[in-house]
Protein backbone atom coordinates (compact mmCIF):
# COMPACT_ATOMS: atom_id res chain seq x y z
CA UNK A 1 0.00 0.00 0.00
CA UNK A 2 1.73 3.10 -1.25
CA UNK A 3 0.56 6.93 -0.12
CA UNK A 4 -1.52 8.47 -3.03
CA UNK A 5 0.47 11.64 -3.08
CA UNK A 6 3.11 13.90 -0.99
CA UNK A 7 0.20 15.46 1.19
CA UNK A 8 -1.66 13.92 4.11
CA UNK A 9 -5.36 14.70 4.36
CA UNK A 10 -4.87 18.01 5.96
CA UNK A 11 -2.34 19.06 3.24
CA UNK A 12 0.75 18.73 5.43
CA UNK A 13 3.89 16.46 4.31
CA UNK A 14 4.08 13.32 5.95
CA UNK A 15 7.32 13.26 8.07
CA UNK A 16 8.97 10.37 8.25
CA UNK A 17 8.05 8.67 11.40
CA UNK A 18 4.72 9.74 10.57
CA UNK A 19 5.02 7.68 6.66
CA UNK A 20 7.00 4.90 9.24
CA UNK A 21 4.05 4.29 11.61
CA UNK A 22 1.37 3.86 9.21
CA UNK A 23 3.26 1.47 6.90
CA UNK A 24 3.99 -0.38 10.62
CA UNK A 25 -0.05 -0.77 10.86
CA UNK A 26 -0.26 -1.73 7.20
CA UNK A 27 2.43 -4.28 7.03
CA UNK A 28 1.36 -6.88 9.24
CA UNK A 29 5.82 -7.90 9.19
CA UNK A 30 6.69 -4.55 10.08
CA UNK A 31 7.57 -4.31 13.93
CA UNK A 32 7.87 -1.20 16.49
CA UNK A 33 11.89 -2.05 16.94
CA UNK A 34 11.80 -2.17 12.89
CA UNK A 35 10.64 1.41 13.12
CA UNK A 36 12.68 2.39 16.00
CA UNK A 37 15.70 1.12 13.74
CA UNK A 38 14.92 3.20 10.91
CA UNK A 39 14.45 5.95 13.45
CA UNK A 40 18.18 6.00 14.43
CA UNK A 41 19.59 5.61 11.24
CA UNK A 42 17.69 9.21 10.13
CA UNK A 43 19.01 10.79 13.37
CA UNK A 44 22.53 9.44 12.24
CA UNK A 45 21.71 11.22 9.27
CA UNK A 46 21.06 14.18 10.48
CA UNK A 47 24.49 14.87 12.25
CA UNK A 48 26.05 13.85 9.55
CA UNK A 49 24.38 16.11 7.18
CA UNK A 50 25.13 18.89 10.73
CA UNK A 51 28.65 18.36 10.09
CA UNK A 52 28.70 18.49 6.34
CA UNK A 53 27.38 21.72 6.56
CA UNK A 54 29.95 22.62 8.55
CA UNK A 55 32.98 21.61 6.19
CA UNK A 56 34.23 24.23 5.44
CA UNK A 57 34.00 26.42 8.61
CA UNK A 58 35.30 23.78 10.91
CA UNK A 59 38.58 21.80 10.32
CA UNK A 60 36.59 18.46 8.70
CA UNK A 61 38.44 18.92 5.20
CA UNK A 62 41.20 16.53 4.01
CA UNK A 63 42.14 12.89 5.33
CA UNK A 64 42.81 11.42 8.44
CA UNK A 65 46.07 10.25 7.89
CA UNK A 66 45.16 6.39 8.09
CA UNK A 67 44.06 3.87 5.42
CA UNK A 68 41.12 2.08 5.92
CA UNK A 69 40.42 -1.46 5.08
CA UNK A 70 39.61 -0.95 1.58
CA UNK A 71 43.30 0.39 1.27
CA UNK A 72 42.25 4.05 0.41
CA UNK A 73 43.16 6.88 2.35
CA UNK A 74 40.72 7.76 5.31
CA UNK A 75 38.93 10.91 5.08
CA UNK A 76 38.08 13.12 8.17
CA UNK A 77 34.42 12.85 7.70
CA UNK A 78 34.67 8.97 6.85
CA UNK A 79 35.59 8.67 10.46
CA UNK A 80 32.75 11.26 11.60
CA UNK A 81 30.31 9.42 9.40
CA UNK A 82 31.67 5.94 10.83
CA UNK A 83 31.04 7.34 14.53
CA UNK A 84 27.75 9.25 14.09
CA UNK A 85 25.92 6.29 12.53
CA UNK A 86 27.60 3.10 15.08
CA UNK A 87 26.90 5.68 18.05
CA UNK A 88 22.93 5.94 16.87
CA UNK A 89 22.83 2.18 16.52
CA UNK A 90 24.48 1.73 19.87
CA UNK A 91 21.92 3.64 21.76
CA UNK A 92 18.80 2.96 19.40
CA UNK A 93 19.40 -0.95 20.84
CA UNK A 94 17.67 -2.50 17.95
CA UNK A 95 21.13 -3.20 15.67
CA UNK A 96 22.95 -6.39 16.96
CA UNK A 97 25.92 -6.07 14.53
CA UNK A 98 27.52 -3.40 12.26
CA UNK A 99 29.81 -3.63 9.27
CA UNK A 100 31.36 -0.62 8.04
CA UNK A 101 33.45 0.18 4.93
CA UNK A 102 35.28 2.21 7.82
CA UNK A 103 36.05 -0.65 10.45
CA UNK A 104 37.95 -4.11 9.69
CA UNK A 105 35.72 -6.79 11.16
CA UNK A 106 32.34 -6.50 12.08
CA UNK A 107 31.13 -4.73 15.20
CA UNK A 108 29.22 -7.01 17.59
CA UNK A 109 26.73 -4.52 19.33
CA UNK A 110 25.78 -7.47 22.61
CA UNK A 111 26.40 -11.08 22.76
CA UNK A 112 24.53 -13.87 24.33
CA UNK A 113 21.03 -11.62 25.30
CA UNK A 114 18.30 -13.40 23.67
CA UNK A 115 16.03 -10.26 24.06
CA UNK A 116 17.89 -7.34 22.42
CA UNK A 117 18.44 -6.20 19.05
CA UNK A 118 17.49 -8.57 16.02
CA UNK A 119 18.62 -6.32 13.11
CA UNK A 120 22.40 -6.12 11.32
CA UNK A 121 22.81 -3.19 9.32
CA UNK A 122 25.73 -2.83 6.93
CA UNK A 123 26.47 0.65 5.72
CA UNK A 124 29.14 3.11 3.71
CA UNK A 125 28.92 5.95 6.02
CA UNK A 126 29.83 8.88 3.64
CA UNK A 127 30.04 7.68 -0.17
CA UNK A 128 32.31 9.79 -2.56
CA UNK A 129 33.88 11.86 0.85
CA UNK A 130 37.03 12.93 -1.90
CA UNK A 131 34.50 15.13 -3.24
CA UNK A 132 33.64 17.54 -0.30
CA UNK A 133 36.62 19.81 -0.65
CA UNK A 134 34.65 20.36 -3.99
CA UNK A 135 30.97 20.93 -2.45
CA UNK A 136 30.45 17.69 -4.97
CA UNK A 137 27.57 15.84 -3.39
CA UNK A 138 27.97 12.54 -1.08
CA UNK A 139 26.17 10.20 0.52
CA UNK A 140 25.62 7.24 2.89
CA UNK A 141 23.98 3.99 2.04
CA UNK A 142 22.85 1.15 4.26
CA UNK A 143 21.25 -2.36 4.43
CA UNK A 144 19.52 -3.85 6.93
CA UNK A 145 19.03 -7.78 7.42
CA UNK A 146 17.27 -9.92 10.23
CA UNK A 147 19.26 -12.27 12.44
CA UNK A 148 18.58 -15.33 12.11
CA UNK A 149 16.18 -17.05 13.86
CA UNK A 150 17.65 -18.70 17.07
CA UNK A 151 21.09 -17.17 17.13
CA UNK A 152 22.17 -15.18 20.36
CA UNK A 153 25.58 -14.32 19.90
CA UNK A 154 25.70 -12.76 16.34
CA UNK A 155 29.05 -12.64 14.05
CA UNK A 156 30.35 -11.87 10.78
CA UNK A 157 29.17 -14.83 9.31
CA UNK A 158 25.54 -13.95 10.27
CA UNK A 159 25.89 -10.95 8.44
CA UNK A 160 26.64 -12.77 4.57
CA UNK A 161 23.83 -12.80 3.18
CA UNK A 162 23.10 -12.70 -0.30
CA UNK A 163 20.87 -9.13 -1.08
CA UNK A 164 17.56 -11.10 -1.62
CA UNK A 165 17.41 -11.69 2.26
CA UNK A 166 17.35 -7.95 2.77
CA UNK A 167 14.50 -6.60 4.62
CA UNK A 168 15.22 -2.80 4.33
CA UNK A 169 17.88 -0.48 2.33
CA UNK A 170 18.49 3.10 1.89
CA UNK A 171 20.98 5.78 0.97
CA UNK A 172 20.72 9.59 2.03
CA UNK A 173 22.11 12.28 -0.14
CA UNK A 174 24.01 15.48 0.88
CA UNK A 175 23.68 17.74 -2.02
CA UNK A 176 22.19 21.40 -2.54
CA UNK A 177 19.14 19.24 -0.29
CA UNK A 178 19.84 16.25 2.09
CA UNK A 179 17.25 12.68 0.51
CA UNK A 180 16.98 9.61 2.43
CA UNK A 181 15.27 7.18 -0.02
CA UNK A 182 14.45 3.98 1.29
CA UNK A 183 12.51 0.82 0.56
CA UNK A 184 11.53 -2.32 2.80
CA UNK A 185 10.62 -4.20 -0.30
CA UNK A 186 7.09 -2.51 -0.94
CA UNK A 187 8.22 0.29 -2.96
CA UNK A 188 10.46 2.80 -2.96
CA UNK A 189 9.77 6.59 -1.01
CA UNK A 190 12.13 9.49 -0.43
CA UNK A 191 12.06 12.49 2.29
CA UNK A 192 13.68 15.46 1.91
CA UNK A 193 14.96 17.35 5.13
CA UNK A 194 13.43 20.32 5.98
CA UNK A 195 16.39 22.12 8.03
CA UNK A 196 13.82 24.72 9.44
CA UNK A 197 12.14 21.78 11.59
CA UNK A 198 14.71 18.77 11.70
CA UNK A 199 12.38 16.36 9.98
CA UNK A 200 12.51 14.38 7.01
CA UNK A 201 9.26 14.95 4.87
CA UNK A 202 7.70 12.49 2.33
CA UNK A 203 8.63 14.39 -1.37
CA UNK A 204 9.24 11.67 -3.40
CA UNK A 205 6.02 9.19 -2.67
CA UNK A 206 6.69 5.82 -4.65
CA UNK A 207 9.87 6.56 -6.53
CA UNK A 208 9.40 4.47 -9.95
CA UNK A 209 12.81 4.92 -12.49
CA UNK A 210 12.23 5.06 -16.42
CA UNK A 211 12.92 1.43 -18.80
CA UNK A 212 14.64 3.37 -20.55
CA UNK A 213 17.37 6.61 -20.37
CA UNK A 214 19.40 9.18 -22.28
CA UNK A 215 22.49 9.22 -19.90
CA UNK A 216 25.16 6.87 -19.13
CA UNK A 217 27.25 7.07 -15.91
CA UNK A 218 31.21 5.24 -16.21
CA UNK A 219 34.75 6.40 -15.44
CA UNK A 220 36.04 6.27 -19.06
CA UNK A 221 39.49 7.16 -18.05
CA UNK A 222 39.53 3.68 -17.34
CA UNK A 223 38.28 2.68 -20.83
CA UNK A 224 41.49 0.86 -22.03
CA UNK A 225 40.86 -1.50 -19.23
CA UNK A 226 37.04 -2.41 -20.40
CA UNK A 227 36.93 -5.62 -21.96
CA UNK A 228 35.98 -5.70 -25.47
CA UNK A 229 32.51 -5.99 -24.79
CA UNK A 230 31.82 -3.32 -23.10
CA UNK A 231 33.93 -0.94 -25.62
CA UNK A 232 31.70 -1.96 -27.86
CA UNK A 233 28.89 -1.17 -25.84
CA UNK A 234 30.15 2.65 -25.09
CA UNK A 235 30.96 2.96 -28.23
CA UNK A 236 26.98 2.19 -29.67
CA UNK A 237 25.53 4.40 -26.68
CA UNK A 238 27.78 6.93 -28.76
CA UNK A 239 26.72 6.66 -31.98
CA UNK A 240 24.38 8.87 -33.82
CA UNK A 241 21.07 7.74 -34.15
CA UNK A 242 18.08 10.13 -34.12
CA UNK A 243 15.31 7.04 -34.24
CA UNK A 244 16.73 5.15 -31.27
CA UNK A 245 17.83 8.45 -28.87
CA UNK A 246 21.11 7.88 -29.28
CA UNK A 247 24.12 9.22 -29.09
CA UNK A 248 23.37 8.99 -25.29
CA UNK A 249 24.77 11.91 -22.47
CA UNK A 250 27.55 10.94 -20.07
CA UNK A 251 27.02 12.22 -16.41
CA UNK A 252 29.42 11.05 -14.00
CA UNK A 253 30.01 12.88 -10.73
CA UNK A 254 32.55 10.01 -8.65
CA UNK A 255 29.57 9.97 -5.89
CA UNK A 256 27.90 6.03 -6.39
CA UNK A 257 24.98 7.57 -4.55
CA UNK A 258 24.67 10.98 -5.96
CA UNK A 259 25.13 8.95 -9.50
CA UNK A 260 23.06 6.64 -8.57
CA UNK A 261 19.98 8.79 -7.45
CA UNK A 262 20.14 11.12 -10.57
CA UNK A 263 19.77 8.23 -12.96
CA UNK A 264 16.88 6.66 -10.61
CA UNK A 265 15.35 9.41 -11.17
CA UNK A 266 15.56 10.74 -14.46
CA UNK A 267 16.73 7.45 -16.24
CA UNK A 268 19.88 5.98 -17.22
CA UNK A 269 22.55 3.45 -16.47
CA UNK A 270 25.43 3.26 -14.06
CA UNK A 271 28.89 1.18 -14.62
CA UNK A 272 31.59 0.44 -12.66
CA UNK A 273 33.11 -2.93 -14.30
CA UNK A 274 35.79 -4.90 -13.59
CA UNK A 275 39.09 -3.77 -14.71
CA UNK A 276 42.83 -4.71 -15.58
CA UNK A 277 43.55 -3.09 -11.94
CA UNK A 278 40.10 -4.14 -9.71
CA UNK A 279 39.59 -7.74 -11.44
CA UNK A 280 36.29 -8.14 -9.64
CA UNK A 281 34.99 -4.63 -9.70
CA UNK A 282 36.16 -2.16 -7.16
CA UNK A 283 32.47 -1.59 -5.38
CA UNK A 284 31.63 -3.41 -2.28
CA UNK A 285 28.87 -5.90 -2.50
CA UNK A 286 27.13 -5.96 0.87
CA UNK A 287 27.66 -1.81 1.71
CA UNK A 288 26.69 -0.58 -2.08
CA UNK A 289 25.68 -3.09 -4.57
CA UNK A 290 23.09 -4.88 -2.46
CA UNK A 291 21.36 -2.14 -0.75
CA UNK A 292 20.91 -0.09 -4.33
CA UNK A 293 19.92 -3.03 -6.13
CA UNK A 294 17.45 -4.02 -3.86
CA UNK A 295 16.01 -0.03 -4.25
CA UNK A 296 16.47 -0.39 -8.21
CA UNK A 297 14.09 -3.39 -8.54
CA UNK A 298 11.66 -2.61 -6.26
CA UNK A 299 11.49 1.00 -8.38
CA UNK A 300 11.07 -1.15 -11.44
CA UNK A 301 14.83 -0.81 -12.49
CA UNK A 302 17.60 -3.69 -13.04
CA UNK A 303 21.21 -4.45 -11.18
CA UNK A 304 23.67 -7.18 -12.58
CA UNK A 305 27.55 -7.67 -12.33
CA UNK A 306 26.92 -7.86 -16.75
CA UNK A 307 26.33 -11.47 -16.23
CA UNK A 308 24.17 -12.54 -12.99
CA UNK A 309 21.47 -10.36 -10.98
CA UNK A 310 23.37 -8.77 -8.01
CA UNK A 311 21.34 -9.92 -4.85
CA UNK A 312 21.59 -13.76 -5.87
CA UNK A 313 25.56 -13.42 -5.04
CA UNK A 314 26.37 -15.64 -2.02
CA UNK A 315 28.97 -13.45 -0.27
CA UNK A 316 32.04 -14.91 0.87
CA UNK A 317 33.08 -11.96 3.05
CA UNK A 318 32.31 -8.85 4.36
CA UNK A 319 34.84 -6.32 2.06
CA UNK A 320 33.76 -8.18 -1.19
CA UNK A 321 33.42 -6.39 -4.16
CA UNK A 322 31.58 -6.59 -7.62
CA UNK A 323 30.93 -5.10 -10.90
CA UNK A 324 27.83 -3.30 -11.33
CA UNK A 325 25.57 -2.20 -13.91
CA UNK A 326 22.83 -0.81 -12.36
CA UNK A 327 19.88 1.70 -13.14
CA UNK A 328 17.15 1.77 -16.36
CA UNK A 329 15.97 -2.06 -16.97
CA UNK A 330 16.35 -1.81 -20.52
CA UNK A 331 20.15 -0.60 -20.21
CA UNK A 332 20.99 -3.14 -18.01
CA UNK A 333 19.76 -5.57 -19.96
CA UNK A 334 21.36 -3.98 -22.98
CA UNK A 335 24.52 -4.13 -21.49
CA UNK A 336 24.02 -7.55 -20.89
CA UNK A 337 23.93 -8.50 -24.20
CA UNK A 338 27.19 -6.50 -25.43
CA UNK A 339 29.17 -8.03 -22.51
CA UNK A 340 28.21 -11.55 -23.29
CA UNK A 341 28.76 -11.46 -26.69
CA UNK A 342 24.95 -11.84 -28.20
């Protein structure tokens, strides 16, 4: 059951807890610790989108001086991200395990209390942070699984599941406006916050993203490192032809997210293959690829490495990465064809 329109029945915007509690009531699988989850990961939001605002006022410009995990160098507001979002999930006491594209191993939130939290939610705390010296916009995405049933003491391996299991995902954008657009598998909605009250209103009711687009989104600086395929591919999206729409646009702003929501959008198709220097892609599967293909299907759009659908991967661990092709179902599946060849 998806709201008709922006506006309540008193022409008001729906906040977010307000959108939250109904769909509780109308979703006989939606719980009060569900909601109270989703709760804390919009206050996370919040101070993170308190301190972007801040950048460049306060010293929260440039890197930390530590590489993370991934092997990349650590930004400053990676690590306020990081610590905003695990310190909302802390208190909120509905999370029973983190990962982080910020943290090593997995961050057990209790052990051994059969009553406490039942949700692990994997997240990229601040998408594309290399582009805030810029004002280029960021983001954070998350994903949100259930523990499974009869398991006290909760660990890594709890936490690899392949995307269909998901039962929520989301990403928030910090741009000219701050978004949080999430789905729990019946749709997709985004909120917009209004900075004059704190709360997130309902602006985008029932997000649904075009078959088809004009704009492709790929770092062709890399484009000697395509495989043949794809070339190809790029090279068609380029061509002139007036009956067909193409040649096609290229829009690519280094932000997965803030790529990512402009194409859901408005229509069009994101790449980041796999490469002579990232053999298997260089986005991470369980903090990125799941969570926005889970959003791009249930908006009626596609996500596929180029040769399987994204949330059918079994994960093998926690920092794995993939290729993606995600966005307009009629691109992906177009790409699909060029990369294998038919």
């Amino acid at each position: 059951m998806q709201p008709e329109g922006k506006l309540d029945e008193l022409g008001a915007f729906k906040t977010l807890e307000q959108f939250i509690i109904e769909n509780q009531i109308a979703y006989e699988e939606s719980t009060g610790s569900f909601s109270r989850l989703l709760r804390d990961i919009s206050v996370a939001a919040k101070l993170v989108n308190w301190h972007m605002r801040r950048a460049g006022i306060v010293d929260v410009f440039g890197s930390t001086g530590e590489i993370n995990v991934q092997g990349e160098v650590q930004q400053i507001m990676d690590a306020l991200a990081h610590k905003e979002f695990v310190r909302a999930l802390r208190r909120g006491g509905e999370c029973c395990l983190i990962g982080s594209e910020e943290h090593s191993e997995a961050i057990p939130i209790r052990a051994g209390v059969e009553s406490e939290g039942k949700y692990i939610v994997l997240l990229d705390p601040l998408d594309g942070s290399s582009n805030i010296e810029v004002n280029v916009s960021v983001g954070t995405i998350f994903s949100i699984y259930q523990l499974p049933e009869g398991v006290t003491e909760p660990s890594v391996e709890h936490a690899l599941q392949p995307g269909e299991k998901q039962v929520a995902a989301g990403y928030i954008v910090y741009g000219s406006s701050t978004i949080l657009v999430y789905t729990t598998g019946h749709g997709v909605n985004g909120f917009t916050l209004d900075p004059a009250i704190g709360e997130f209103l309902l602006t985008h009711p029932n997000i649904r993203t075009p078959r088809d687009g004009g704009m492709y989104s790929i770092n062709e600086g890399n484009y000697e490192s395509f495989d043949a395929g794809l070339k190809k591919y790029i090279k068609w999206m380029q061509e002139e032809s007036p009956e067909d729409g193409r040649p096609l646009s290229t829009r690519y702003i280094g932000s997965f997210v803030a790529d990512f929501h402009r194409n859901l959008l408005k229509g069009g198709l994101y790449m980041y293959p796999a490469t002579h220097k990232n053999l298997n892609g260089k986005l991470r599967l369980m903090y990125e690829a799941n969570p926005l293909a889970f959003i791009a299907e249930q908006a009626g759009g596609a996500a596929s490495t180029g040769h399987k659908r994204i949330m059918e991967i079994e994960p093998e661990k926690l920092h794995q990465r993939t290729p993606v092709y995600i966005g307009s179902p009629d691109m992906v599946r177009t790409a699909e064809k060029f990369l294998n060849g038919v």
